[in-house]
N, C-alpha and C. Protein backbone atom coordinates (compact mmCIF):
# COMPACT_ATOMS: atom_id res chain seq x y z
N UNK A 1 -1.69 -12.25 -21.69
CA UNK A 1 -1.67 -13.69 -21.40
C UNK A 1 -1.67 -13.91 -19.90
N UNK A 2 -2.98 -15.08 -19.71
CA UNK A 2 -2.99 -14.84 -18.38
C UNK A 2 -1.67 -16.54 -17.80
N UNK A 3 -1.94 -16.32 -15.95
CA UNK A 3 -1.09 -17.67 -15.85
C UNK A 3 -1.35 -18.73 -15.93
N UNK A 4 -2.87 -19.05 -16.15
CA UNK A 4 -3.28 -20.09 -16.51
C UNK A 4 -2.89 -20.68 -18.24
N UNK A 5 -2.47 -19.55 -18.78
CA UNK A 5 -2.58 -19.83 -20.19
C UNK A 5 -0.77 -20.38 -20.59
N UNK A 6 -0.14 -19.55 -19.25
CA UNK A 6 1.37 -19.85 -19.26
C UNK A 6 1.66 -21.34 -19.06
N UNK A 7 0.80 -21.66 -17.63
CA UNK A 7 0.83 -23.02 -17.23
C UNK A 7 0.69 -24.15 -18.26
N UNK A 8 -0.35 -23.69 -18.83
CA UNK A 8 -0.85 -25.07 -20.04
C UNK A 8 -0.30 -24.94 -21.39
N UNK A 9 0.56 -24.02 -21.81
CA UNK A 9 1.67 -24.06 -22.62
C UNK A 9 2.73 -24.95 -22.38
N UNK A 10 3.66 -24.65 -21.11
CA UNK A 10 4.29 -24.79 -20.65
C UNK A 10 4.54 -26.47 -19.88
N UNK A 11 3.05 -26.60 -19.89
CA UNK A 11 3.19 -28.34 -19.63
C UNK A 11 2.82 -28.87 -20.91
N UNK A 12 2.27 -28.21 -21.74
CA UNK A 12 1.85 -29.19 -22.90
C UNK A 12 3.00 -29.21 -23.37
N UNK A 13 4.19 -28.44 -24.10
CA UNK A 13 5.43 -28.70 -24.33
C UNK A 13 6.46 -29.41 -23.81
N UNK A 14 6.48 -29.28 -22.13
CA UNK A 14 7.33 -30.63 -21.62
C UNK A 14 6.88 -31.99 -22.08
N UNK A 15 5.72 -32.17 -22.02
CA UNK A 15 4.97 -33.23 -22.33
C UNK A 15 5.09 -33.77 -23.73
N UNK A 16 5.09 -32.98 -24.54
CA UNK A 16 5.03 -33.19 -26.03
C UNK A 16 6.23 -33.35 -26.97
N UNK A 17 6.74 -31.95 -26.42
CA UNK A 17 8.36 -32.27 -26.77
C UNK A 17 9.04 -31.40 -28.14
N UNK A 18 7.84 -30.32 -28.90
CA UNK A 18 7.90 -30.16 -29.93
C UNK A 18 8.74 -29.48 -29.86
N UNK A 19 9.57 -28.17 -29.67
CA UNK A 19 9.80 -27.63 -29.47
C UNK A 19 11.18 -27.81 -29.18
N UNK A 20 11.74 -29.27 -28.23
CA UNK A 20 12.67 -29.89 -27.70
C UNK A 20 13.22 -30.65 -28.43
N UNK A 21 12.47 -31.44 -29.71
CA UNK A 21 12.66 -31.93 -30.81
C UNK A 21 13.26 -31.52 -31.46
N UNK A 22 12.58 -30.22 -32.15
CA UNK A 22 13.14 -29.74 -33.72
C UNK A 22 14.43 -28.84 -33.18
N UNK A 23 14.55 -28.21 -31.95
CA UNK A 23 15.29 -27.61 -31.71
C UNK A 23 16.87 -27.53 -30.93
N UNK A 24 16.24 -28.80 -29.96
CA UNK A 24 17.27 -29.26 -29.27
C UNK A 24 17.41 -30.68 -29.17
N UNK A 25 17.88 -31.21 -30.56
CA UNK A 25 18.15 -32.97 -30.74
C UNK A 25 19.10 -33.65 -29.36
N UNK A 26 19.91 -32.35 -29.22
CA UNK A 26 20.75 -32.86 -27.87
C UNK A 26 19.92 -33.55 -26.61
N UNK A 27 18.98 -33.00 -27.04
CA UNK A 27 18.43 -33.04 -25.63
C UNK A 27 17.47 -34.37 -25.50
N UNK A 28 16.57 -34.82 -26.90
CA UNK A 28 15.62 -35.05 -26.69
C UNK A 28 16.29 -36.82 -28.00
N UNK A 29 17.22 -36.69 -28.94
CA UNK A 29 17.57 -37.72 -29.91
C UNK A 29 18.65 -37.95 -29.56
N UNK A 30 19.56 -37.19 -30.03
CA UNK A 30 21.30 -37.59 -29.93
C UNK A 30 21.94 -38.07 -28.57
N UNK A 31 21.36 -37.06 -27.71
CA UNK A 31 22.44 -36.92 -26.61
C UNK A 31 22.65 -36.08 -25.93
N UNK A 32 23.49 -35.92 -24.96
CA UNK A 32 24.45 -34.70 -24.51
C UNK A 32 25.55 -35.12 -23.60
N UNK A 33 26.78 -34.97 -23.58
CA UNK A 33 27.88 -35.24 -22.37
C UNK A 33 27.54 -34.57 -21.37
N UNK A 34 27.16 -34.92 -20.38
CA UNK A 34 27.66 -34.62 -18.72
C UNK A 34 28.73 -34.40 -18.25
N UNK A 35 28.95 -32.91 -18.57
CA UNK A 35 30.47 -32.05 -18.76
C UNK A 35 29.97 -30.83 -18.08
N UNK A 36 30.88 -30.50 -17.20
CA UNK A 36 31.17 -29.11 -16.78
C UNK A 36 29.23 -28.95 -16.59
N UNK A 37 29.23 -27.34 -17.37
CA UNK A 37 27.66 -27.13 -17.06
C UNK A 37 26.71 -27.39 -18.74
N UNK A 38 26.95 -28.47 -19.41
CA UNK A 38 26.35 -28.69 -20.86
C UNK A 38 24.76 -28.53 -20.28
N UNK A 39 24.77 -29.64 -19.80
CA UNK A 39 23.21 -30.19 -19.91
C UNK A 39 22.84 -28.53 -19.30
N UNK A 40 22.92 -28.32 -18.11
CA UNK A 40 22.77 -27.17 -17.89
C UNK A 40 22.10 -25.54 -18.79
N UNK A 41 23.39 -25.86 -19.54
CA UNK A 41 23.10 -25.02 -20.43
C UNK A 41 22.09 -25.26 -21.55
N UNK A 42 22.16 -26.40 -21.92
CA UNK A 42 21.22 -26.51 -23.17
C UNK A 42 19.64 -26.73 -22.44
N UNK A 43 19.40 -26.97 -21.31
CA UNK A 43 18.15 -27.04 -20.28
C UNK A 43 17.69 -25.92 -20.62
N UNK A 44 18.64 -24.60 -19.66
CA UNK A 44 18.11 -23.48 -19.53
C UNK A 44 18.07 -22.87 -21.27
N UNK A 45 18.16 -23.04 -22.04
CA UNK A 45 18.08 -22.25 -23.37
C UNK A 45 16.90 -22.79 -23.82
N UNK A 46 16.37 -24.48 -23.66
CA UNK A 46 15.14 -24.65 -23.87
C UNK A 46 14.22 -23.81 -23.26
N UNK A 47 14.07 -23.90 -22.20
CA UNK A 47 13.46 -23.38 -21.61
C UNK A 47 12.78 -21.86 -21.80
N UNK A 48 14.20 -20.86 -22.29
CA UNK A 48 13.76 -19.71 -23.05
C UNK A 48 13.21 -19.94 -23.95
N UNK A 49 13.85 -20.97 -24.91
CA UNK A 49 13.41 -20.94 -26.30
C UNK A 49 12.09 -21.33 -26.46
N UNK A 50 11.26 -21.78 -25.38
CA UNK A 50 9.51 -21.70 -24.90
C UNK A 50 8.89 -20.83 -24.99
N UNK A 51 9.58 -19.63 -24.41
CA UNK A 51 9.23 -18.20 -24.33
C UNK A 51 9.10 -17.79 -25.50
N UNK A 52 9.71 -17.92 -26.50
CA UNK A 52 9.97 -17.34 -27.67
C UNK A 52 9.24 -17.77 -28.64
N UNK A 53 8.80 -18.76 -28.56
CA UNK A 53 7.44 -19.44 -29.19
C UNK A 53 6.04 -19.06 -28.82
N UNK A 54 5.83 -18.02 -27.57
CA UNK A 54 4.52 -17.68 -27.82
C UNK A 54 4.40 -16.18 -28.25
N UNK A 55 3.53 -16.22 -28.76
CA UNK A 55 3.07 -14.85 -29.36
C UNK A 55 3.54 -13.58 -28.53
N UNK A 56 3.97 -12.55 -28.31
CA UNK A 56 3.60 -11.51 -27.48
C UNK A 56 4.83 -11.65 -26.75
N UNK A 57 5.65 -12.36 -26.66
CA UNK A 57 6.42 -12.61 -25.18
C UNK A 57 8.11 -12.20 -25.87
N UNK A 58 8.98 -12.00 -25.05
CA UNK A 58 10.13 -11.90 -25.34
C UNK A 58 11.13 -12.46 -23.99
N UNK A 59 11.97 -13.33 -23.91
CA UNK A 59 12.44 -14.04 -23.36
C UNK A 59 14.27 -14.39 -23.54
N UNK A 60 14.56 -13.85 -22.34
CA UNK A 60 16.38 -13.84 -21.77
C UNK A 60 16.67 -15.17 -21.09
N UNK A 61 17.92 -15.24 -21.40
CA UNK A 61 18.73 -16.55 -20.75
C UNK A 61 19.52 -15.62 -19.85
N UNK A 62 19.89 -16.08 -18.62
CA UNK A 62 20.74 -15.31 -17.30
C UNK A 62 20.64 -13.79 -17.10
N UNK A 63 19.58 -13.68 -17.14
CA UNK A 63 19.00 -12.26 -17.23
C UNK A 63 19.35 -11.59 -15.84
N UNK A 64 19.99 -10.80 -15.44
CA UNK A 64 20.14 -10.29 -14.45
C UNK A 64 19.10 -9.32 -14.10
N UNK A 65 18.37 -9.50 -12.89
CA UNK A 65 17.48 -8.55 -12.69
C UNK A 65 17.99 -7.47 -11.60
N UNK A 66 17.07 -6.25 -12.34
CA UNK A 66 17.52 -4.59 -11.39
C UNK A 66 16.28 -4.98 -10.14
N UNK A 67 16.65 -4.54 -8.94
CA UNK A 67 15.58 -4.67 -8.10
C UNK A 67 14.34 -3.33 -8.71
N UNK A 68 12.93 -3.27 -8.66
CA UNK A 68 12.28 -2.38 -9.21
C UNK A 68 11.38 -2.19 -7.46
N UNK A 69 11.13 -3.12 -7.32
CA UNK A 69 10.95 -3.56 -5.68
C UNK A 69 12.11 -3.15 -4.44
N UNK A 70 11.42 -1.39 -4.51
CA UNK A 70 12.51 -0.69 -3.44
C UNK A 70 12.82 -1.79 -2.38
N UNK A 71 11.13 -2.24 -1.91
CA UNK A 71 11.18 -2.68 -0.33
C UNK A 71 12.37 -3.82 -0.03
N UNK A 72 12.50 -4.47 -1.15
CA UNK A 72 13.92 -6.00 -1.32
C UNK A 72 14.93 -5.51 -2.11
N UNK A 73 14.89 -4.31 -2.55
CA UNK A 73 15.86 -4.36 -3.25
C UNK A 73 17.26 -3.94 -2.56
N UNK A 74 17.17 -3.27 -1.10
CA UNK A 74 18.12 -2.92 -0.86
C UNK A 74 18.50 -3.64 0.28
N UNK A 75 17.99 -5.10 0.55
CA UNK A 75 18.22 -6.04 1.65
C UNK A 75 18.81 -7.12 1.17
N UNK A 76 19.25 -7.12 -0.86
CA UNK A 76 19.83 -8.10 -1.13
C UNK A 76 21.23 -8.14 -0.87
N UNK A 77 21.48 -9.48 -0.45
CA UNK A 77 22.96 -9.91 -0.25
C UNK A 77 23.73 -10.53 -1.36
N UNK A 78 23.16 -11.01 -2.40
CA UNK A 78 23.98 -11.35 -3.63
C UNK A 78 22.95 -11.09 -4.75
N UNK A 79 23.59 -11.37 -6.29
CA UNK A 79 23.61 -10.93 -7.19
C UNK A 79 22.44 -11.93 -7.65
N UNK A 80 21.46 -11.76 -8.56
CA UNK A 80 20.00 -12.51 -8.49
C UNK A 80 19.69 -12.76 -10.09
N UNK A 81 20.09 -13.85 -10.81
CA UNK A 81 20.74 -13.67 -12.38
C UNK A 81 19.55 -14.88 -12.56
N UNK A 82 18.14 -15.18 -12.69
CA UNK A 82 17.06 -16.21 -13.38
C UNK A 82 18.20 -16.93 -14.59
N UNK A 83 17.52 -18.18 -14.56
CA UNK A 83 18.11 -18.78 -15.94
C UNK A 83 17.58 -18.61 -16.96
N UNK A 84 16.23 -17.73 -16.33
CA UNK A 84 15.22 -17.48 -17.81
C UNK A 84 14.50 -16.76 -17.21
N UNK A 85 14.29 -15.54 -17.88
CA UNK A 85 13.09 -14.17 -17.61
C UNK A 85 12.13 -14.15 -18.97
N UNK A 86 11.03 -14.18 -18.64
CA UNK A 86 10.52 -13.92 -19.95
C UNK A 86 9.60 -12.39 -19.83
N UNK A 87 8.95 -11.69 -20.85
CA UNK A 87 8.69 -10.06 -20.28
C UNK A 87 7.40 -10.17 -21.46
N UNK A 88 6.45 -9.64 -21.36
CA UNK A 88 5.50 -9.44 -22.39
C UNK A 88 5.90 -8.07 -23.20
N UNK A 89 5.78 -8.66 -24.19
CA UNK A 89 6.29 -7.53 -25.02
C UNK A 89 5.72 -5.82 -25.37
N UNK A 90 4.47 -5.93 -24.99
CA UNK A 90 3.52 -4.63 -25.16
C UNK A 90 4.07 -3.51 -23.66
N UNK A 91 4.40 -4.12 -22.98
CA UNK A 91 4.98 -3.13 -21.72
C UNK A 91 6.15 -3.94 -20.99
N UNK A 92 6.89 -4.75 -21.21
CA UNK A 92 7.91 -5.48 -21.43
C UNK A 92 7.47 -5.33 -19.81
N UNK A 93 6.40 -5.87 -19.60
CA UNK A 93 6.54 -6.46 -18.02
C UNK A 93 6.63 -7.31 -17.88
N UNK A 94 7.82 -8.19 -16.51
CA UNK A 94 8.06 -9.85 -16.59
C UNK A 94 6.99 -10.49 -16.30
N UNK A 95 6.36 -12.01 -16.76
CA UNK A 95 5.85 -12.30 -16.61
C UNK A 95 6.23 -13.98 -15.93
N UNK A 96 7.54 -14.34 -15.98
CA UNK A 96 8.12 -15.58 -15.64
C UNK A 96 9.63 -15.25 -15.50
N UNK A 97 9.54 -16.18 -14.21
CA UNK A 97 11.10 -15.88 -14.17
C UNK A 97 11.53 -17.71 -13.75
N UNK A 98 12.74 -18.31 -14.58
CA UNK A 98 12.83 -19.98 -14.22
C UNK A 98 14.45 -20.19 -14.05
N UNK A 99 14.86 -21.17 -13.41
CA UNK A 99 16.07 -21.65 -12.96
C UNK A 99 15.57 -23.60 -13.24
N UNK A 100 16.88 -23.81 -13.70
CA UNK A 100 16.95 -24.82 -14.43
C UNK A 100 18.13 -25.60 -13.64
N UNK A 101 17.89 -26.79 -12.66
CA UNK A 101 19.24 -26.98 -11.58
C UNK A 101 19.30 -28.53 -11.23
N UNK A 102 20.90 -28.50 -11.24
CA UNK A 102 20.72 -30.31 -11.52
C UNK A 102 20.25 -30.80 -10.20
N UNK A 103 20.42 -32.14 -9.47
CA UNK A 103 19.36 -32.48 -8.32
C UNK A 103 20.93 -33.73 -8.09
N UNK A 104 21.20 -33.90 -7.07
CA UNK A 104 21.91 -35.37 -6.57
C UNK A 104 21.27 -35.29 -5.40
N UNK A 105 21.79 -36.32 -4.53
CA UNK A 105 21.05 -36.51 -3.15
C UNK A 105 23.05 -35.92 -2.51
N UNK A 106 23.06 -35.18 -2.25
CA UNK A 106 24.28 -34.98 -1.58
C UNK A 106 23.85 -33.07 -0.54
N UNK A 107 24.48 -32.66 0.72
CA UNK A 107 24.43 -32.02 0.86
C UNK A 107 24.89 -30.60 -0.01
N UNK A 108 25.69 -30.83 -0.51
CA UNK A 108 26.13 -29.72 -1.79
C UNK A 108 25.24 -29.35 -2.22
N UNK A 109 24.93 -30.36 -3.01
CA UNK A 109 23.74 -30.29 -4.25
C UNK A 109 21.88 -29.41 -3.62
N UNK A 110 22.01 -30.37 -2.38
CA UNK A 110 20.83 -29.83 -1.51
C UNK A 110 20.54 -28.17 -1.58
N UNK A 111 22.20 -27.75 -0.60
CA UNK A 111 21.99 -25.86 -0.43
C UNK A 111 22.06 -25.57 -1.96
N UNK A 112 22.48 -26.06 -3.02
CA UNK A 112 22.62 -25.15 -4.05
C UNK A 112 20.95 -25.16 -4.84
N UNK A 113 20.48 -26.08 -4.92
CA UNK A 113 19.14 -26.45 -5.22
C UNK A 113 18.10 -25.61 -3.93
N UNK A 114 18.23 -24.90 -2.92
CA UNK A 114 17.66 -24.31 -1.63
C UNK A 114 17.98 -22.77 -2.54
N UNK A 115 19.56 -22.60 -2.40
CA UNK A 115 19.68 -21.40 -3.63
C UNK A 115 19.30 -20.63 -4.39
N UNK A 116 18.70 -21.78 -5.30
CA UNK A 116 18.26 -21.39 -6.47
C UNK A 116 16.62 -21.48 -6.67
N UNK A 117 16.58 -21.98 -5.68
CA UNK A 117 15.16 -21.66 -5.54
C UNK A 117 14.88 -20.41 -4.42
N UNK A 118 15.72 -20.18 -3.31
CA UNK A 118 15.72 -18.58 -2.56
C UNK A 118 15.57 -17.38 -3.91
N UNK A 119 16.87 -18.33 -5.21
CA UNK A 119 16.85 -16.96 -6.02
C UNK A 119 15.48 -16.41 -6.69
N UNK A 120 14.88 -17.26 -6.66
CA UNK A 120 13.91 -17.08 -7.65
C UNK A 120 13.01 -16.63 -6.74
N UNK A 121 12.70 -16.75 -5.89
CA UNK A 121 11.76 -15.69 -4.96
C UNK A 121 12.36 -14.23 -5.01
N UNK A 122 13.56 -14.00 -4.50
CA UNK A 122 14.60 -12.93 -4.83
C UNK A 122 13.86 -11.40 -6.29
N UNK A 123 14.41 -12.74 -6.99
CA UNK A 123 13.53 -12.28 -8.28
C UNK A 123 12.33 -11.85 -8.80
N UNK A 124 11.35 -12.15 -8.09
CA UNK A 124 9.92 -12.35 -7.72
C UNK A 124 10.18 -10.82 -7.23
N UNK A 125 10.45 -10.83 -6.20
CA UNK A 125 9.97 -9.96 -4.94
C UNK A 125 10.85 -8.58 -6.04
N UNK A 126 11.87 -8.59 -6.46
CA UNK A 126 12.59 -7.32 -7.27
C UNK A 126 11.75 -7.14 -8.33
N UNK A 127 11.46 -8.01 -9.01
CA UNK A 127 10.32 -7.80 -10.38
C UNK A 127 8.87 -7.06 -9.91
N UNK A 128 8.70 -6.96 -8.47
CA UNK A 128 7.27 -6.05 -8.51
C UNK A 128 6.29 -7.27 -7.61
N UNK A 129 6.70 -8.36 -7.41
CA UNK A 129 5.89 -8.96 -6.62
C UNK A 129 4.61 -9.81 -6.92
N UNK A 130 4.50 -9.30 -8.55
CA UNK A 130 3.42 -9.84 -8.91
C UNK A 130 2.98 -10.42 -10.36
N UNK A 131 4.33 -11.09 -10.41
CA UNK A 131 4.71 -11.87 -11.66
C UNK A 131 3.55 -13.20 -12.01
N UNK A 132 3.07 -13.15 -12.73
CA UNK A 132 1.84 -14.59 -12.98
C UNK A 132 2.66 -15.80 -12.79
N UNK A 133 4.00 -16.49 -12.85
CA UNK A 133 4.01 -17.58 -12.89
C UNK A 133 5.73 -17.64 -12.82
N UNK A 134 6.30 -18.61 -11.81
CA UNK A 134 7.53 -19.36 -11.49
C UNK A 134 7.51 -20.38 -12.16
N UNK A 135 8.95 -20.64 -12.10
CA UNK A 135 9.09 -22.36 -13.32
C UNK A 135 10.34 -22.75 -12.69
N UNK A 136 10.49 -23.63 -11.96
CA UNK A 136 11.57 -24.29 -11.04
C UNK A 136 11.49 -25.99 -11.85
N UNK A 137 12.91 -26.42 -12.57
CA UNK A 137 13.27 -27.47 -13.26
C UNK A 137 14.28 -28.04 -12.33
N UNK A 138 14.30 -28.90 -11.80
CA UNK A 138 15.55 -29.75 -11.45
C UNK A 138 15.56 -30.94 -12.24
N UNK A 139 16.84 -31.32 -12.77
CA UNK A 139 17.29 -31.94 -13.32
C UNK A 139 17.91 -33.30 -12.80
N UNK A 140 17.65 -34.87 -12.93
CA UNK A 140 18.56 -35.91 -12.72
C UNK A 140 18.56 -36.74 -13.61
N UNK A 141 19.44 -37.74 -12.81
CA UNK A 141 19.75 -39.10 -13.64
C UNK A 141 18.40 -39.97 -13.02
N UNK A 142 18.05 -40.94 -14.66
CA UNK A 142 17.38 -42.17 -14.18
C UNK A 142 17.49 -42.63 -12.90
N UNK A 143 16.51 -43.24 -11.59
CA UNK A 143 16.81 -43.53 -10.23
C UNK A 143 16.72 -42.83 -9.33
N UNK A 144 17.84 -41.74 -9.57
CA UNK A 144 17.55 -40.89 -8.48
C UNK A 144 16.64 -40.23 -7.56
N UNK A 145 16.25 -40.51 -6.63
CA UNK A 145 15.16 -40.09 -6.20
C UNK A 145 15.30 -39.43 -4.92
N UNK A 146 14.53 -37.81 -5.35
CA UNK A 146 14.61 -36.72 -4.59
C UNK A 146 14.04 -36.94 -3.20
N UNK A 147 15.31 -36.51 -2.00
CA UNK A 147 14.55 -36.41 -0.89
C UNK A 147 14.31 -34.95 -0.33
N UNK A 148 13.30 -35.05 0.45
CA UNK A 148 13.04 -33.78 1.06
C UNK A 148 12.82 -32.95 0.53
N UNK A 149 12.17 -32.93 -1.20
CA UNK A 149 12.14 -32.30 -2.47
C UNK A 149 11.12 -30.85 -1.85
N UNK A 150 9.97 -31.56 -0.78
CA UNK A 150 9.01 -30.90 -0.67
C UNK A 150 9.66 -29.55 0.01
N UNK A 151 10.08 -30.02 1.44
CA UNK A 151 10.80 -29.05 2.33
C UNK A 151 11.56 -27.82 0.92
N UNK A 152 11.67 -27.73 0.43
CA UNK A 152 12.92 -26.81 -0.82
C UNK A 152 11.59 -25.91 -1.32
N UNK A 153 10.43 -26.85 -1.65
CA UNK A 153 9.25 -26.22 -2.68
C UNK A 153 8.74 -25.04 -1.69
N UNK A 154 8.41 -25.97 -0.73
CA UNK A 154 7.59 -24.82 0.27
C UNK A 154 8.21 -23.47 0.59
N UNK A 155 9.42 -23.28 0.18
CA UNK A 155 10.22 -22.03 0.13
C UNK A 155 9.62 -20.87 -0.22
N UNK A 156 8.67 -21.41 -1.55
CA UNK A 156 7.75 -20.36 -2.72
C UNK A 156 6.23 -19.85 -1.51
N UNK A 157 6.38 -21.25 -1.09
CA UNK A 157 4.98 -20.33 -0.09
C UNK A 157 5.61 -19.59 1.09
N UNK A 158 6.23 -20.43 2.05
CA UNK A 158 6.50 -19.53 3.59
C UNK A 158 7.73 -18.84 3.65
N UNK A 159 8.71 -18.76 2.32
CA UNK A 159 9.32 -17.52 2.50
C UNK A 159 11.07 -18.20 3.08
N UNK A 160 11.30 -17.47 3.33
CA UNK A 160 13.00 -17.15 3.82
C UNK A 160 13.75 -16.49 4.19
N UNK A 161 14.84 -16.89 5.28
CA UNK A 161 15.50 -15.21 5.88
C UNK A 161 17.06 -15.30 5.20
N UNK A 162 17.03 -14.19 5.14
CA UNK A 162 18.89 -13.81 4.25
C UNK A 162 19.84 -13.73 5.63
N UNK A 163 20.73 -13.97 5.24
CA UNK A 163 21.69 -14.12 5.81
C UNK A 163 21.86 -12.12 6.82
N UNK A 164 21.30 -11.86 6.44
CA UNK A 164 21.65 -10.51 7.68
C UNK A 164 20.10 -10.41 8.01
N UNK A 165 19.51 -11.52 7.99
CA UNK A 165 18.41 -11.41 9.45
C UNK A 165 17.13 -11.28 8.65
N UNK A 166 17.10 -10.09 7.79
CA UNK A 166 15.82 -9.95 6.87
C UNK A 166 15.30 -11.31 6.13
N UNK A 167 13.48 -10.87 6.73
CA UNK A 167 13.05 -12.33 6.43
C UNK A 167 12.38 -11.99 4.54
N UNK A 168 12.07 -12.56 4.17
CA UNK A 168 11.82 -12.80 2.51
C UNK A 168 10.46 -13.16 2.76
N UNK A 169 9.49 -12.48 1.92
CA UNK A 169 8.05 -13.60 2.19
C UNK A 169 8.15 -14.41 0.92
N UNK A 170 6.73 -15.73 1.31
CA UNK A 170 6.68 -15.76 0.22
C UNK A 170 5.77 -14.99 -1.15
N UNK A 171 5.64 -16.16 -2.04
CA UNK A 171 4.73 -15.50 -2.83
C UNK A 171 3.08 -15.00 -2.91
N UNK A 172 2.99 -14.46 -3.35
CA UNK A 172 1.35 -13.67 -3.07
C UNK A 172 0.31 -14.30 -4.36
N UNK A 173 -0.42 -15.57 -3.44
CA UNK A 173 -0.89 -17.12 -4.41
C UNK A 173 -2.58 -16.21 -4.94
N UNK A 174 -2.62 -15.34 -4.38
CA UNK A 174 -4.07 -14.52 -5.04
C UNK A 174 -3.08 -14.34 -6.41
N UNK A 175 -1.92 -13.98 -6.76
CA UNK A 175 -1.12 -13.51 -8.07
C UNK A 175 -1.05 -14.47 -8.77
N UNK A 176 -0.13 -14.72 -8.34
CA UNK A 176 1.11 -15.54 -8.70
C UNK A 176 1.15 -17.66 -8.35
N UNK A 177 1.60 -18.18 -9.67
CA UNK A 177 1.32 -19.56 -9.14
C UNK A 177 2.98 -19.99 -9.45
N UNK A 178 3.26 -21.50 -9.21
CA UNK A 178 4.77 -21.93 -10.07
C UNK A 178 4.13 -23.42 -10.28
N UNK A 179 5.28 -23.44 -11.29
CA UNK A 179 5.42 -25.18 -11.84
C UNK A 179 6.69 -25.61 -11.49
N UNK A 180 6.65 -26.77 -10.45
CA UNK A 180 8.08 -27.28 -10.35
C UNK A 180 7.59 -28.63 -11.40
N UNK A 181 8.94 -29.10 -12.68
CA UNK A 181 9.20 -29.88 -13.08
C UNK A 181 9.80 -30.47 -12.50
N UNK A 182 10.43 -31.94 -12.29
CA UNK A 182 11.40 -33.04 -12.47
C UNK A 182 11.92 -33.72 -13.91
N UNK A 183 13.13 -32.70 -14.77
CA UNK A 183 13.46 -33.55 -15.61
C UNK A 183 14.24 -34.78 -15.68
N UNK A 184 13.94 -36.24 -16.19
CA UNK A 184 14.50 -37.29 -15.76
C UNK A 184 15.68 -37.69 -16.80
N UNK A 185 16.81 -37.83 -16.67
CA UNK A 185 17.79 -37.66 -18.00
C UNK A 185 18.12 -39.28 -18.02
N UNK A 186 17.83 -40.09 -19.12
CA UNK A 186 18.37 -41.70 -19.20
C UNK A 186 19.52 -41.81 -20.14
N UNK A 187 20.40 -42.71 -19.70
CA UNK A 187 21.37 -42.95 -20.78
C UNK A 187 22.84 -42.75 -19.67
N UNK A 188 23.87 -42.76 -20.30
CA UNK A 188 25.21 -42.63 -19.67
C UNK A 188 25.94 -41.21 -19.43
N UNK A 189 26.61 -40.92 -18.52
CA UNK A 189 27.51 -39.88 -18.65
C UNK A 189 27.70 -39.11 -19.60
N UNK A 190 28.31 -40.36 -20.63
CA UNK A 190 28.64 -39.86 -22.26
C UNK A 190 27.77 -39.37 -22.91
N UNK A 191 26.85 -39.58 -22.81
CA UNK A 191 25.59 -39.53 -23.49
C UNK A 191 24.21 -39.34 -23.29
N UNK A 192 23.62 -38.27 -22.37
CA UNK A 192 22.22 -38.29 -22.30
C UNK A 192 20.86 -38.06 -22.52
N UNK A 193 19.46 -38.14 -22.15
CA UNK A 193 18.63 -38.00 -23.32
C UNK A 193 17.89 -37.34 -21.43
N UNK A 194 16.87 -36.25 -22.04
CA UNK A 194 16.02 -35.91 -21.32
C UNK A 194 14.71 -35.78 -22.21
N UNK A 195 13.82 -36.73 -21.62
CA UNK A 195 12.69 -36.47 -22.32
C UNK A 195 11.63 -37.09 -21.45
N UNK A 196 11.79 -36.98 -20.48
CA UNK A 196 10.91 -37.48 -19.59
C UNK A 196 10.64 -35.84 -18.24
N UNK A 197 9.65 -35.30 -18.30
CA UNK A 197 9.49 -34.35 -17.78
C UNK A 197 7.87 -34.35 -17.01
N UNK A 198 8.10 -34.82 -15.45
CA UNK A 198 7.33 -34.82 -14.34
C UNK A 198 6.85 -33.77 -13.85
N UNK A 199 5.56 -33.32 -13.98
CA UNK A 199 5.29 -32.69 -12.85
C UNK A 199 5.50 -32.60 -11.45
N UNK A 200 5.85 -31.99 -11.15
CA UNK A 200 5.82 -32.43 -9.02
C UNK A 200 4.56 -31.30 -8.84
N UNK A 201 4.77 -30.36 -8.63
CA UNK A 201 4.12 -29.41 -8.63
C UNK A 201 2.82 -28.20 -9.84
């Protein structure tokens, strides 16, 4: 499966919802509380549970990855855990690796959303460098509207330096492509519905 074939899965299902429907009513009919890390969690399990719907593929939630990528593997400074790895099953090579992360306009929220998107290059670069396809989801409330969303994306192209100096490239776009979503969640605290899922990227 190539990444073109990942891509147009992968948006036809945000888009459509089937999948989000029969499987995760929380998400898409009932509801969900905005507690601790819920939405969170039931995000990132959709998200696998994508994986697991196509033919060939086999797909982890907080998958911790081994660096396989001597050249990064021994310049990492923390622990590099995707919210979703997915691996083709005939040589269980990864083929996607996604992080699923809520979005406020606050500096907190900013570095942790910078984070988690460093991680996923991280991941990239330990998986071999030449993974077909990234999947970066941030998550908000109705309104909210992302600033400086772009500055965070461009991470995937020009790269990043770790905290002891070593710079990170980015990704290698002859390979490898990503999809950043914007999921939009309506409804209350008590209660929310995500079913509105933007492309940005």
């Amino acid at each position: 499966m190539d990444k073109e074939q990942l891509k147009e899965m992968i948006i036809e299902e945000f888009k459509n919802g089937k999948i989000r429907d029969s499987l995760f009513p929380m998400l898409s009919v009932h509801g969900i509380r905005d507690y601790s890390e819920t939405v969170h969690s039931a995000g990132l399990n959709y998200i696998t549970e994508i994986g697991r719907h196509i033919q060939g593929v086999t797909a982890l939630s907080e998958c911790p990855v081994y660096p396989i990528n001597q050249q990064y593997g021994h310049s990492i400074t923390r622990e590099v855990r995707p919210d979703s790895v997915w691996y083709r099953q005939q040589d269980v090579k990864p083929i996607l690796v996604s992080e699923f992360e809520r979005f406020e306009n606050s500096k907190g929220k900013h570095d942790k959303l910078r984070e988690k998107i460093e991680n996923l290059l991280l991941a990239y670069h330990q998986l071999g460098s030449d993974l077909p396809l990234i999947l970066f989801v941030y998550w908000s409330y109705s309104g909210a509207i992302p600033k400086n969303i772009d500055k965070y994306i461009s991470i995937f192209d020009e790269g990043f330096t770790l905290p002891n100096g070593r710079f990170i490239p980015g990704i290698n776009s002859f390979v490898t492509d990503y999809l950043v979503f914007q999921a939009v969640a309506s409804g209350t605290k008590e209660n929310l519905t995500i079913n509105e899922w933007i492309q940005v990227r």
